[in-house]
PDBML (XML) file of the C-alpha atoms, coordinates in Angstrom:
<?xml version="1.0" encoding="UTF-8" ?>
<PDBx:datablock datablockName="MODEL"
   xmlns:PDBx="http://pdbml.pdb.org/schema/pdbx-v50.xsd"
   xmlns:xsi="http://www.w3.org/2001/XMLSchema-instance"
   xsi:schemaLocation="http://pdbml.pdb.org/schema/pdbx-v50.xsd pdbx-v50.xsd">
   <PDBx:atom_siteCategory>
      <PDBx:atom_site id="1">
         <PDBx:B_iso_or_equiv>0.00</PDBx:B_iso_or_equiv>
         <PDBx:Cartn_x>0.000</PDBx:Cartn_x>
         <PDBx:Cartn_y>0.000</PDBx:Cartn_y>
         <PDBx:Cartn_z>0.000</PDBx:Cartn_z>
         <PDBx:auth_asym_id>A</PDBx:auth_asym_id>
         <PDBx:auth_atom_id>CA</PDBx:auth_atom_id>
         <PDBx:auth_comp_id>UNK</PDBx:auth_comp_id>
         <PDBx:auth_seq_id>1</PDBx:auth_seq_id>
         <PDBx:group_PDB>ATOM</PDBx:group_PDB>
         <PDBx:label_alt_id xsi:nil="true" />
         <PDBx:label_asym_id>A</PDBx:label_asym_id>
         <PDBx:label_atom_id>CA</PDBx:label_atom_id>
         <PDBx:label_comp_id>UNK</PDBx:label_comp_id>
         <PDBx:label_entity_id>1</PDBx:label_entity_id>
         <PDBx:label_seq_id>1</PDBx:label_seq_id>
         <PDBx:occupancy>1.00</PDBx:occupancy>
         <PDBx:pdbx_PDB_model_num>1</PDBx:pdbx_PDB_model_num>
         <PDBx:type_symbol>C</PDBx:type_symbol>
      </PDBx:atom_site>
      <PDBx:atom_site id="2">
         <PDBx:B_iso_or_equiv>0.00</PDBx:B_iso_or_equiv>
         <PDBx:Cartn_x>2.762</PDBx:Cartn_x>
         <PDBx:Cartn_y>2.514</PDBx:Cartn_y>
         <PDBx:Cartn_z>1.167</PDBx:Cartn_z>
         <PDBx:auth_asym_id>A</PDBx:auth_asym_id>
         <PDBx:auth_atom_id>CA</PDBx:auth_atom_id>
         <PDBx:auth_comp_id>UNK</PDBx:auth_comp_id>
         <PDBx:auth_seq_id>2</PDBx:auth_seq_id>
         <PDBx:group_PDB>ATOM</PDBx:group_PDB>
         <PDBx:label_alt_id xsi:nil="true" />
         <PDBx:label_asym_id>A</PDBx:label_asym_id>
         <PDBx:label_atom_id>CA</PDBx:label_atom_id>
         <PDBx:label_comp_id>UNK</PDBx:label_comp_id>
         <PDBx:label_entity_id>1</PDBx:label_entity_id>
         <PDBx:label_seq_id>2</PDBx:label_seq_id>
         <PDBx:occupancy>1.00</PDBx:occupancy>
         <PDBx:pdbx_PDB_model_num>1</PDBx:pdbx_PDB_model_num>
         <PDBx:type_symbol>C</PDBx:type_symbol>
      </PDBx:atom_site>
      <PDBx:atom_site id="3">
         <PDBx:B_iso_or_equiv>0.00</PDBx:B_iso_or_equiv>
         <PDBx:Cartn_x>4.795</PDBx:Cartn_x>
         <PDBx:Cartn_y>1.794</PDBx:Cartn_y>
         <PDBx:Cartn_z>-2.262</PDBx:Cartn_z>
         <PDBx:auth_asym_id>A</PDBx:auth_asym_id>
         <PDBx:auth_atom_id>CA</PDBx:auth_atom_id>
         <PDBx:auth_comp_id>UNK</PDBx:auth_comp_id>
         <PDBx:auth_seq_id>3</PDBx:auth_seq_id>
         <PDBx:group_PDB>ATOM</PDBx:group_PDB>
         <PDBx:label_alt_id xsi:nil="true" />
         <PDBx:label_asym_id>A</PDBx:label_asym_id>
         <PDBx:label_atom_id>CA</PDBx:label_atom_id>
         <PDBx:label_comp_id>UNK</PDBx:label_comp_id>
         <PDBx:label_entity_id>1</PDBx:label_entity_id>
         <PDBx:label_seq_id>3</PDBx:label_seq_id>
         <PDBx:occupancy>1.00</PDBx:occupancy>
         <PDBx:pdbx_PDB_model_num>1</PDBx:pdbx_PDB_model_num>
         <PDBx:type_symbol>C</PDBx:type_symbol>
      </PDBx:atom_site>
      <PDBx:atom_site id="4">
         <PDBx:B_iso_or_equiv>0.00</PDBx:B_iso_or_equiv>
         <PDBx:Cartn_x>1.078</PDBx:Cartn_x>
         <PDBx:Cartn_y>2.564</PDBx:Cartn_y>
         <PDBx:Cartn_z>-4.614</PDBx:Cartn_z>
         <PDBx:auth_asym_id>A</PDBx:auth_asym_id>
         <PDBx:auth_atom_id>CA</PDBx:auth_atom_id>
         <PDBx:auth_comp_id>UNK</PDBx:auth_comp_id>
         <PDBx:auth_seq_id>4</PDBx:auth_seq_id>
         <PDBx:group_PDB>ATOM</PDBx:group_PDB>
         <PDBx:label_alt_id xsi:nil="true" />
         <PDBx:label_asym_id>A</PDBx:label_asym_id>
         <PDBx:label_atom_id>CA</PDBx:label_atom_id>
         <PDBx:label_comp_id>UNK</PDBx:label_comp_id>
         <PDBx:label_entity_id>1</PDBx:label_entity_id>
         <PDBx:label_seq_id>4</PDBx:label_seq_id>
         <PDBx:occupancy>1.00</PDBx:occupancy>
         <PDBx:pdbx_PDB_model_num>1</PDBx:pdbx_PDB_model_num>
         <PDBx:type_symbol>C</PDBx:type_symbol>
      </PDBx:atom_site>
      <PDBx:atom_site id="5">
         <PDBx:B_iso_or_equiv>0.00</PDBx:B_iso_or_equiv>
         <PDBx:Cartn_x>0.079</PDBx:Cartn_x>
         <PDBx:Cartn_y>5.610</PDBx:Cartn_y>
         <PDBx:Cartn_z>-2.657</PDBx:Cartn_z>
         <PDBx:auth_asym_id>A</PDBx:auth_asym_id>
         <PDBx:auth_atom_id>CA</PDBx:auth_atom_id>
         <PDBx:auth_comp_id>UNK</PDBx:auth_comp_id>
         <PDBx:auth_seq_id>5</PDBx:auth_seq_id>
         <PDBx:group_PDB>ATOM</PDBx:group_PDB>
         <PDBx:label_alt_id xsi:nil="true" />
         <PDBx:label_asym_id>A</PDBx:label_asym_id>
         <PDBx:label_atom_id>CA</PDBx:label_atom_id>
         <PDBx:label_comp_id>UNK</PDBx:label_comp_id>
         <PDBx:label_entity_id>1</PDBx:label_entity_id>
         <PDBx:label_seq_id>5</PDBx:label_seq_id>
         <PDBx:occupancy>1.00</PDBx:occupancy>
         <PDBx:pdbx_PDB_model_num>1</PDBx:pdbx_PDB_model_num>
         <PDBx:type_symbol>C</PDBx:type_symbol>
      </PDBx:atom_site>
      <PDBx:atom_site id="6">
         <PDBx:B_iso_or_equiv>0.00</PDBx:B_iso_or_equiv>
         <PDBx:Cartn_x>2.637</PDBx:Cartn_x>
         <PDBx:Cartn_y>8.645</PDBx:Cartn_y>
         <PDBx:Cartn_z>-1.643</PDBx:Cartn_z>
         <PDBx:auth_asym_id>A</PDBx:auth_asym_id>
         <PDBx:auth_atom_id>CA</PDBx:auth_atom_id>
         <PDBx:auth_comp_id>UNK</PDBx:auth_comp_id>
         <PDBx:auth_seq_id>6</PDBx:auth_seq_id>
         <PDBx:group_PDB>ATOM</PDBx:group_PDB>
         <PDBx:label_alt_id xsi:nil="true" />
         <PDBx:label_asym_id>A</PDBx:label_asym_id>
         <PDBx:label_atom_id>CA</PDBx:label_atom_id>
         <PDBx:label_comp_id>UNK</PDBx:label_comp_id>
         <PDBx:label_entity_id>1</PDBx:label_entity_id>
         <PDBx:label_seq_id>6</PDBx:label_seq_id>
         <PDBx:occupancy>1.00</PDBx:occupancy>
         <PDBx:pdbx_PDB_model_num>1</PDBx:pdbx_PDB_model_num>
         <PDBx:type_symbol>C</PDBx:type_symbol>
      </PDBx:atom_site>
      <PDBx:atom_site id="7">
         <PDBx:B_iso_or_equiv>0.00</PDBx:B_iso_or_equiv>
         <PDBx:Cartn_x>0.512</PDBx:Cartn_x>
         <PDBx:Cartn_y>9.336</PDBx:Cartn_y>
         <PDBx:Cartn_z>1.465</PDBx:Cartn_z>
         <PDBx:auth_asym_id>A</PDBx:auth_asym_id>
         <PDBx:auth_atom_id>CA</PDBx:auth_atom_id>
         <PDBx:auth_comp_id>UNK</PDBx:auth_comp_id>
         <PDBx:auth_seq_id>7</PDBx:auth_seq_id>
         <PDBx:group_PDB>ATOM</PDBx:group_PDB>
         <PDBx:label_alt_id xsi:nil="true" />
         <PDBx:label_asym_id>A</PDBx:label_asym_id>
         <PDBx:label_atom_id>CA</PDBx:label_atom_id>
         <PDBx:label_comp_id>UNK</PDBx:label_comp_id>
         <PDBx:label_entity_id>1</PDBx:label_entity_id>
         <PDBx:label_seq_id>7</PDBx:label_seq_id>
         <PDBx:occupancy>1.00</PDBx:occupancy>
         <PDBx:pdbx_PDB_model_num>1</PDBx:pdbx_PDB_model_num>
         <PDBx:type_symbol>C</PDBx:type_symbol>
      </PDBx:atom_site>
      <PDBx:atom_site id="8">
         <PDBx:B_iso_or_equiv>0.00</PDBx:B_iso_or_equiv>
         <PDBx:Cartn_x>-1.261</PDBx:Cartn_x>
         <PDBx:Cartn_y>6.692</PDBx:Cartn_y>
         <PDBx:Cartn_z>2.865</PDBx:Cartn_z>
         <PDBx:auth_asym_id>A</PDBx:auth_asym_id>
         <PDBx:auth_atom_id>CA</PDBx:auth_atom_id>
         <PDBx:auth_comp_id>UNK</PDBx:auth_comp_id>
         <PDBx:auth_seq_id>8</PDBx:auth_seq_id>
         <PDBx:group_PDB>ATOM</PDBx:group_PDB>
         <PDBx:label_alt_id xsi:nil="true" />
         <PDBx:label_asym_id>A</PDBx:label_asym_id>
         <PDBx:label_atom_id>CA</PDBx:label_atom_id>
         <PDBx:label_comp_id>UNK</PDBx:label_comp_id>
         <PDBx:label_entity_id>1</PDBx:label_entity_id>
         <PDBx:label_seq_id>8</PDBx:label_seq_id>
         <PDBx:occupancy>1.00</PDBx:occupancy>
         <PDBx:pdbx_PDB_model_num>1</PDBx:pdbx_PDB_model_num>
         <PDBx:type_symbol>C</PDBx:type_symbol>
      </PDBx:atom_site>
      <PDBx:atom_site id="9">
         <PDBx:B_iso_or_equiv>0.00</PDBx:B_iso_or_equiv>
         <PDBx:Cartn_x>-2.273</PDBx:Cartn_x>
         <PDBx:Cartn_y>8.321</PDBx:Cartn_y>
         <PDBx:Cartn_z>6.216</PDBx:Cartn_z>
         <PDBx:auth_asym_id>A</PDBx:auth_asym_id>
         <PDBx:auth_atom_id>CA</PDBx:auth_atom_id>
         <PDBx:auth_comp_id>UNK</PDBx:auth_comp_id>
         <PDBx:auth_seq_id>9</PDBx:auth_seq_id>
         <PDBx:group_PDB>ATOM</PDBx:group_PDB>
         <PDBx:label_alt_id xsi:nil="true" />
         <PDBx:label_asym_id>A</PDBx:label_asym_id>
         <PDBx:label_atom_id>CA</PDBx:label_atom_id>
         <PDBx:label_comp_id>UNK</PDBx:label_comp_id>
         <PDBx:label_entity_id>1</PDBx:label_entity_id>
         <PDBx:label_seq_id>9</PDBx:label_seq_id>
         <PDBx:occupancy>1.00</PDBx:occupancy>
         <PDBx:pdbx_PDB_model_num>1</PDBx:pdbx_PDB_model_num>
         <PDBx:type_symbol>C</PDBx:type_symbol>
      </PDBx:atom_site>
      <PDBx:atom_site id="10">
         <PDBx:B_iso_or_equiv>0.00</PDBx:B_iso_or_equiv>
         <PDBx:Cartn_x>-4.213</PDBx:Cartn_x>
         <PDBx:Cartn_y>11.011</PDBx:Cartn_y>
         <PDBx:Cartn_z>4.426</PDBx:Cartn_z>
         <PDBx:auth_asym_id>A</PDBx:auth_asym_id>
         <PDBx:auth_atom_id>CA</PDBx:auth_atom_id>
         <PDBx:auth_comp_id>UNK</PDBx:auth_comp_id>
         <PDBx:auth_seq_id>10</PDBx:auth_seq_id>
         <PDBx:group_PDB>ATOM</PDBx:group_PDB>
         <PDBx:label_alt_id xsi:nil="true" />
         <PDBx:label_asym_id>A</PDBx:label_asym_id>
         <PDBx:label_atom_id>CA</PDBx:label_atom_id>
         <PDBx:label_comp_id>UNK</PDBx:label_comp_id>
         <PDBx:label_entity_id>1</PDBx:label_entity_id>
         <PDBx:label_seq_id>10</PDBx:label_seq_id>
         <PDBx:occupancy>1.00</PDBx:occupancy>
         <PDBx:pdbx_PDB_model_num>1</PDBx:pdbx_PDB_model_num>
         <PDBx:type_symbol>C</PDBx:type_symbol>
      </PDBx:atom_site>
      <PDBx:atom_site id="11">
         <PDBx:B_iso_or_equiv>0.00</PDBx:B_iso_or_equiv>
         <PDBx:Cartn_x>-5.133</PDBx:Cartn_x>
         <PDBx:Cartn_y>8.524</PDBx:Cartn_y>
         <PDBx:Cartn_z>1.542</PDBx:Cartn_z>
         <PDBx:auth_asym_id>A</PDBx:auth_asym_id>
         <PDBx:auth_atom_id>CA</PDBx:auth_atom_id>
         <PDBx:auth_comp_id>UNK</PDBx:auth_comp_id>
         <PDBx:auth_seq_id>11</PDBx:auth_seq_id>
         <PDBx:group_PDB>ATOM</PDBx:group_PDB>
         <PDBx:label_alt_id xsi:nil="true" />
         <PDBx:label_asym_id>A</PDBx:label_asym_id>
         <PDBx:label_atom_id>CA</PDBx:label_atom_id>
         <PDBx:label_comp_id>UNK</PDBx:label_comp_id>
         <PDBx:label_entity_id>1</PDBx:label_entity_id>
         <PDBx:label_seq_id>11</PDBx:label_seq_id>
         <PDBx:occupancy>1.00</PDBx:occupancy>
         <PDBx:pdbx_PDB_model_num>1</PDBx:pdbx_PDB_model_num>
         <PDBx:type_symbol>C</PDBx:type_symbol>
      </PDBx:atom_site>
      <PDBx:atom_site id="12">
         <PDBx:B_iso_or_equiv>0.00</PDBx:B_iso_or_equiv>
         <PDBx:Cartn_x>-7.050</PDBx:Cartn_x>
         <PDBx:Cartn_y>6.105</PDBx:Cartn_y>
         <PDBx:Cartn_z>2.998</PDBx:Cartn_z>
         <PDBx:auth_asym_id>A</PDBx:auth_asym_id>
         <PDBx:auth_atom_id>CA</PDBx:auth_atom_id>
         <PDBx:auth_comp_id>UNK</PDBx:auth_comp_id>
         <PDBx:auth_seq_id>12</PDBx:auth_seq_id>
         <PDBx:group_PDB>ATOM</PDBx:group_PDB>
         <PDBx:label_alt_id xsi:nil="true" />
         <PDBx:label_asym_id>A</PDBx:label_asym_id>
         <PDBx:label_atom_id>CA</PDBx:label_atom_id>
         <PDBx:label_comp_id>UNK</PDBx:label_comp_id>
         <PDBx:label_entity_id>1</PDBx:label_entity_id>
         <PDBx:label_seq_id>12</PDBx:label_seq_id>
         <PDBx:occupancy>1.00</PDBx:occupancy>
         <PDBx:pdbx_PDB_model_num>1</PDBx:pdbx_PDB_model_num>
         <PDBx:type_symbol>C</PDBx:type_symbol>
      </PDBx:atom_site>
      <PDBx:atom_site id="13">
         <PDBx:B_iso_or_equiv>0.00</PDBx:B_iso_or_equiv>
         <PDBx:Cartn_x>-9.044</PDBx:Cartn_x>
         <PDBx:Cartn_y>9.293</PDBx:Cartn_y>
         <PDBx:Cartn_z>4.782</PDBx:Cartn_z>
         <PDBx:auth_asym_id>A</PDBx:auth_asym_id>
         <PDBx:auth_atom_id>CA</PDBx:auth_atom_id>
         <PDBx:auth_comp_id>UNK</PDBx:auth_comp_id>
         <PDBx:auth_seq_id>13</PDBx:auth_seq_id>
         <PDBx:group_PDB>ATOM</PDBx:group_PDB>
         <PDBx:label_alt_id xsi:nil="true" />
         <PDBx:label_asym_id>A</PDBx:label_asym_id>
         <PDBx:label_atom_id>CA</PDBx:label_atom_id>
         <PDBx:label_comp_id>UNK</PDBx:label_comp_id>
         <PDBx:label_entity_id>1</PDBx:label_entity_id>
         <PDBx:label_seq_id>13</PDBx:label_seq_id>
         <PDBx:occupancy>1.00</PDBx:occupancy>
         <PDBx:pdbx_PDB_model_num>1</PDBx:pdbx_PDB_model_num>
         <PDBx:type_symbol>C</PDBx:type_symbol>
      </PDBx:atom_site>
      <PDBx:atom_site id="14">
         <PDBx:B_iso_or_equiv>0.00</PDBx:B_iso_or_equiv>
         <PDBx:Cartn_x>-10.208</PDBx:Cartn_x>
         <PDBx:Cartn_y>10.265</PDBx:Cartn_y>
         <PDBx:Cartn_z>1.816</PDBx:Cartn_z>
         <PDBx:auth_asym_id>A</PDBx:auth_asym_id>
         <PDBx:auth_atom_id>CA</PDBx:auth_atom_id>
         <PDBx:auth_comp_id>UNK</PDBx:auth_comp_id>
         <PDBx:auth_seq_id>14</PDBx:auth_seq_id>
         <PDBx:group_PDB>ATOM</PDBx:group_PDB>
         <PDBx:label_alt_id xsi:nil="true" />
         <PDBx:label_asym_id>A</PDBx:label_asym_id>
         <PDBx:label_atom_id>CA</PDBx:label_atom_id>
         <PDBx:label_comp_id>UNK</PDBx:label_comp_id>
         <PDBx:label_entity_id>1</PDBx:label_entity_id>
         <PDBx:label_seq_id>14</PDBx:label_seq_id>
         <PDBx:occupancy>1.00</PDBx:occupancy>
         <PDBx:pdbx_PDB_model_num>1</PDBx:pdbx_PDB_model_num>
         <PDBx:type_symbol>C</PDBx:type_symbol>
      </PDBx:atom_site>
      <PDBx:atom_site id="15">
         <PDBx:B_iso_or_equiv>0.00</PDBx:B_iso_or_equiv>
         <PDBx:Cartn_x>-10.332</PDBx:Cartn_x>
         <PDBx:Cartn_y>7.513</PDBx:Cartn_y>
         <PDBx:Cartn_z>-0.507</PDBx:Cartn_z>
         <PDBx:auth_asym_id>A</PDBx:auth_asym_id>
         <PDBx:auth_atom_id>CA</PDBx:auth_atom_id>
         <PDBx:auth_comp_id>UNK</PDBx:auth_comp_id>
         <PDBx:auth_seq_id>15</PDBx:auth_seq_id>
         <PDBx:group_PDB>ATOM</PDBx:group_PDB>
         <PDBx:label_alt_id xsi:nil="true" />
         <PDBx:label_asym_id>A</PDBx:label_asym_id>
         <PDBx:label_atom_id>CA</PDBx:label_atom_id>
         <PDBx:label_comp_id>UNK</PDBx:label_comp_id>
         <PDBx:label_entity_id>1</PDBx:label_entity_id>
         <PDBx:label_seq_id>15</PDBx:label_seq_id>
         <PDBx:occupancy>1.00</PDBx:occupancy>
         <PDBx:pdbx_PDB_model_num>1</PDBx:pdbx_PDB_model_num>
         <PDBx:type_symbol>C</PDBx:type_symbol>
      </PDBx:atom_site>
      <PDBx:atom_site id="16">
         <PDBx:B_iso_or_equiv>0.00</PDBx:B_iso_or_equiv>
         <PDBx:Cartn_x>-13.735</PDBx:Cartn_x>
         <PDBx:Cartn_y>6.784</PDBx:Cartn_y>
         <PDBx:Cartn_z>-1.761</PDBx:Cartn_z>
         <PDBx:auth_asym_id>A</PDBx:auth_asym_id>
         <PDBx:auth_atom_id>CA</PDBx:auth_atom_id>
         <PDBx:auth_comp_id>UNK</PDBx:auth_comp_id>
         <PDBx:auth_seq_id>16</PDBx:auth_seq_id>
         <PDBx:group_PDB>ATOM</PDBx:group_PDB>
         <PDBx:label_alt_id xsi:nil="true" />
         <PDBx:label_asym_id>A</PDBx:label_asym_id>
         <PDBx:label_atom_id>CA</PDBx:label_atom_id>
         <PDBx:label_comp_id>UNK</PDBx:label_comp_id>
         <PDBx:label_entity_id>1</PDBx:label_entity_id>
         <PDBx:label_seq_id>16</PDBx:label_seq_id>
         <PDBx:occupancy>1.00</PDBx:occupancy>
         <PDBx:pdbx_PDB_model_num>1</PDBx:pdbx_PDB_model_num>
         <PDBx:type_symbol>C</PDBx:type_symbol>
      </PDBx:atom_site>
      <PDBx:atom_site id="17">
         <PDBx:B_iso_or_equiv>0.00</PDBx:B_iso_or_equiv>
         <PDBx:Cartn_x>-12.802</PDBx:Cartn_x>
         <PDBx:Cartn_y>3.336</PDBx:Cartn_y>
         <PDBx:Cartn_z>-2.600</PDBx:Cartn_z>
         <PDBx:auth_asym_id>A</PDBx:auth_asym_id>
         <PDBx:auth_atom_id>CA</PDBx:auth_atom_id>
         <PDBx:auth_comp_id>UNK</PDBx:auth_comp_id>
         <PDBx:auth_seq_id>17</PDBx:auth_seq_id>
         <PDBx:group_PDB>ATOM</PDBx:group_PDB>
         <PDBx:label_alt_id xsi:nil="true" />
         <PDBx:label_asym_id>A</PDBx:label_asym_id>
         <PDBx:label_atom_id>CA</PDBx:label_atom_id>
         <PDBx:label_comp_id>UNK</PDBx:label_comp_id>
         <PDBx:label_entity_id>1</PDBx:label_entity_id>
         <PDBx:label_seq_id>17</PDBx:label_seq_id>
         <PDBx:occupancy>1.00</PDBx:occupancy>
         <PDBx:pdbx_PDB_model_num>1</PDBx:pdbx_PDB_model_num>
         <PDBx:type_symbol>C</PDBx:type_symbol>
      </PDBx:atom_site>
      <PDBx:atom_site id="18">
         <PDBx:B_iso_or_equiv>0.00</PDBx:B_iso_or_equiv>
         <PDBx:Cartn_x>-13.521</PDBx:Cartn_x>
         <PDBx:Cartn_y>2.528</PDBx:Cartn_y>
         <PDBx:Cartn_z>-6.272</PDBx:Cartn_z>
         <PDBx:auth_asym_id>A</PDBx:auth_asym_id>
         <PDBx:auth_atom_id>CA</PDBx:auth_atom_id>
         <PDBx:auth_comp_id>UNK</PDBx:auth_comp_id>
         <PDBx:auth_seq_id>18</PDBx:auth_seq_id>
         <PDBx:group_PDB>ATOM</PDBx:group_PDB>
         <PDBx:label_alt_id xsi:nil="true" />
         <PDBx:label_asym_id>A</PDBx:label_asym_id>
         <PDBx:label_atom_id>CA</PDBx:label_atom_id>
         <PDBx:label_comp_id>UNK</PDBx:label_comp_id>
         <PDBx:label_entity_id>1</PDBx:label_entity_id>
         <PDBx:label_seq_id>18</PDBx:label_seq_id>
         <PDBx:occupancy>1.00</PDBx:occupancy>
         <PDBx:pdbx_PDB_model_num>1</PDBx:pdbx_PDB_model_num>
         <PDBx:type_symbol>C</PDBx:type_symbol>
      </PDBx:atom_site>
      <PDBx:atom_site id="19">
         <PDBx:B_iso_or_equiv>0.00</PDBx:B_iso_or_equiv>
         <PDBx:Cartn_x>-12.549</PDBx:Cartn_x>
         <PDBx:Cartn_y>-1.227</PDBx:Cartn_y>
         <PDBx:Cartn_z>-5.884</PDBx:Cartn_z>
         <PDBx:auth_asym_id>A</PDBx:auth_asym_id>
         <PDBx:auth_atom_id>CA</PDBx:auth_atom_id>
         <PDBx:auth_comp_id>UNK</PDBx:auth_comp_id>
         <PDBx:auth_seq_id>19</PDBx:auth_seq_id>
         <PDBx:group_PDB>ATOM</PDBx:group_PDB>
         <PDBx:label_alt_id xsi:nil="true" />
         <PDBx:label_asym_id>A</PDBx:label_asym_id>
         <PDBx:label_atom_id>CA</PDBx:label_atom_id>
         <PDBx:label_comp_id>UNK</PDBx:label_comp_id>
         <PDBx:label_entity_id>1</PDBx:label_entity_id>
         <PDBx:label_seq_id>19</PDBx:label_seq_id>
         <PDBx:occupancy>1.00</PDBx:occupancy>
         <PDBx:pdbx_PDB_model_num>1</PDBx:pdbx_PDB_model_num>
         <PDBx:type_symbol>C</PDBx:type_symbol>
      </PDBx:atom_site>
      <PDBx:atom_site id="20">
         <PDBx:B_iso_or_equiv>0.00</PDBx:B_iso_or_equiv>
         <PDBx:Cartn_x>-15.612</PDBx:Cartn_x>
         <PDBx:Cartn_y>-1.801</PDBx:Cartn_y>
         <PDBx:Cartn_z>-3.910</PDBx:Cartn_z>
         <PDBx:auth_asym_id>A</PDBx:auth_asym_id>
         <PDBx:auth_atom_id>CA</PDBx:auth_atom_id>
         <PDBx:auth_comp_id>UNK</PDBx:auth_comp_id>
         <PDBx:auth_seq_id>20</PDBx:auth_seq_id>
         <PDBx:group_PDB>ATOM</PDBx:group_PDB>
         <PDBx:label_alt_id xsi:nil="true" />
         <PDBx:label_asym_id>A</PDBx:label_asym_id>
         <PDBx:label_atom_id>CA</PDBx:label_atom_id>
         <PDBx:label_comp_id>UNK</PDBx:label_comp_id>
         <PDBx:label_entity_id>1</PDBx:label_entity_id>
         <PDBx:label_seq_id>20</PDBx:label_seq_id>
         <PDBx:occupancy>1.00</PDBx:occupancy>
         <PDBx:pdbx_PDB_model_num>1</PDBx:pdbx_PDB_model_num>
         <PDBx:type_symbol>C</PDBx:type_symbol>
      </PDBx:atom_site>
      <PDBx:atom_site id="21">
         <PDBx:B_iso_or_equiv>0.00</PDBx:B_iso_or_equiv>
         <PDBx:Cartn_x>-17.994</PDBx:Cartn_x>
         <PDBx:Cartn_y>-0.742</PDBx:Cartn_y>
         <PDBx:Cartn_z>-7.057</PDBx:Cartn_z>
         <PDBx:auth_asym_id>A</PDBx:auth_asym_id>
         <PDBx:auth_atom_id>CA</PDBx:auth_atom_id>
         <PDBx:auth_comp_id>UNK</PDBx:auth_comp_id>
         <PDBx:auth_seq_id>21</PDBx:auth_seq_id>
         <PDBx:group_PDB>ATOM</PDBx:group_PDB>
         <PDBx:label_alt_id xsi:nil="true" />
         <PDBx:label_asym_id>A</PDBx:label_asym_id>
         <PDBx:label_atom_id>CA</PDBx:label_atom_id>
         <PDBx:label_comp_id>UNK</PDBx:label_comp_id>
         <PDBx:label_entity_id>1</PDBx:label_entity_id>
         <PDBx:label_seq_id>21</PDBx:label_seq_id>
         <PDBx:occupancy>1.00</PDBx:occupancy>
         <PDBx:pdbx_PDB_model_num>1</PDBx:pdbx_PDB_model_num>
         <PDBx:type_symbol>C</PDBx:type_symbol>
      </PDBx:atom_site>
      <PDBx:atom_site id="22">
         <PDBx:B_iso_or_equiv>0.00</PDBx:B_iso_or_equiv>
         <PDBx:Cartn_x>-16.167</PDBx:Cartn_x>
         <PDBx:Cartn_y>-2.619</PDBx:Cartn_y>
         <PDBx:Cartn_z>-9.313</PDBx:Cartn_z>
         <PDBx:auth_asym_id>A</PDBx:auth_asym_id>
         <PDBx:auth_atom_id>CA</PDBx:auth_atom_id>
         <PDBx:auth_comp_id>UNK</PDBx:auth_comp_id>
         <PDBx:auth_seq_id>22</PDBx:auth_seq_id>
         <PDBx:group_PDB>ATOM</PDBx:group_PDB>
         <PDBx:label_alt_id xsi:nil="true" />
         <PDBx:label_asym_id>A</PDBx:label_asym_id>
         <PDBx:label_atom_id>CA</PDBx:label_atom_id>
         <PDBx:label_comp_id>UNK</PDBx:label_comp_id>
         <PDBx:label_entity_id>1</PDBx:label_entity_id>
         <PDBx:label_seq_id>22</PDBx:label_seq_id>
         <PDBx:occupancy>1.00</PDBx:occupancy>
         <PDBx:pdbx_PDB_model_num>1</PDBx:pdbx_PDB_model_num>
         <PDBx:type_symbol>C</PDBx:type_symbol>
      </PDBx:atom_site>
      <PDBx:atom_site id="23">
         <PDBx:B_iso_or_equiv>0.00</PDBx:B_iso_or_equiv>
         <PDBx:Cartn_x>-15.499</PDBx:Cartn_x>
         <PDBx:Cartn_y>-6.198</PDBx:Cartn_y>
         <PDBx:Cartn_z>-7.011</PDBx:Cartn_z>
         <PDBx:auth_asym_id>A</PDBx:auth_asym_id>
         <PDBx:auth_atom_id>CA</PDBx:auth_atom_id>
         <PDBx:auth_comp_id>UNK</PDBx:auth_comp_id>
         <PDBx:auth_seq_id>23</PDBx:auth_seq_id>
         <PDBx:group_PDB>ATOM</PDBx:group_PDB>
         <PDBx:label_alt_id xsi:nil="true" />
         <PDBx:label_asym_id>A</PDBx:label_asym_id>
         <PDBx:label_atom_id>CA</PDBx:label_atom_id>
         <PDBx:label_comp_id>UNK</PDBx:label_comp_id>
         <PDBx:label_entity_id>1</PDBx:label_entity_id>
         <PDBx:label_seq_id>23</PDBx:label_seq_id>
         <PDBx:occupancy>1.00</PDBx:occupancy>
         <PDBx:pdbx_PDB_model_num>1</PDBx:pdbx_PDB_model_num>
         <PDBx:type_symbol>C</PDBx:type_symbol>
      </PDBx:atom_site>
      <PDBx:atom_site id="24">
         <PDBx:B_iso_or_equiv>0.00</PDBx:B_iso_or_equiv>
         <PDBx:Cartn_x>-16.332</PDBx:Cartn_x>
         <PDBx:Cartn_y>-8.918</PDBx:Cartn_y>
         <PDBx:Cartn_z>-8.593</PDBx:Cartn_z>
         <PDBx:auth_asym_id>A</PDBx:auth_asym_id>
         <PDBx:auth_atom_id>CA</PDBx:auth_atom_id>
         <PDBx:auth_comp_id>UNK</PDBx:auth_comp_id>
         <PDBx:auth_seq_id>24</PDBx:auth_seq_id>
         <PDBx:group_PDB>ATOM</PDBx:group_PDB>
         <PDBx:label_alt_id xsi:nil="true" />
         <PDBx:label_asym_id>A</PDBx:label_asym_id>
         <PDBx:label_atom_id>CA</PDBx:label_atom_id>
         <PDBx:label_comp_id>UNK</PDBx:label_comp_id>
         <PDBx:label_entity_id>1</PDBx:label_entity_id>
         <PDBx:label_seq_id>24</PDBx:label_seq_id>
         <PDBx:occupancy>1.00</PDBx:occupancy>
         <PDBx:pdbx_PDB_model_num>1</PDBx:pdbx_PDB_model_num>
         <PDBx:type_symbol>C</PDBx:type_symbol>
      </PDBx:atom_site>
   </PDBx:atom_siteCategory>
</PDBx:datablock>
């Protein structure tokens, strides 16, 4: 996750997560 994403702390605050719409 760290290496994908330059900030993860602040990242995964405001991530709207995608993935979940798309999960098979």
């Amino acid at each position: 996750y760290r290496d994908a994403v330059a900030f993860p702390g602040i990242v995964s605050q405001l991530c709207d997560r995608p993935c979940r719409d798309t999960c098979v």
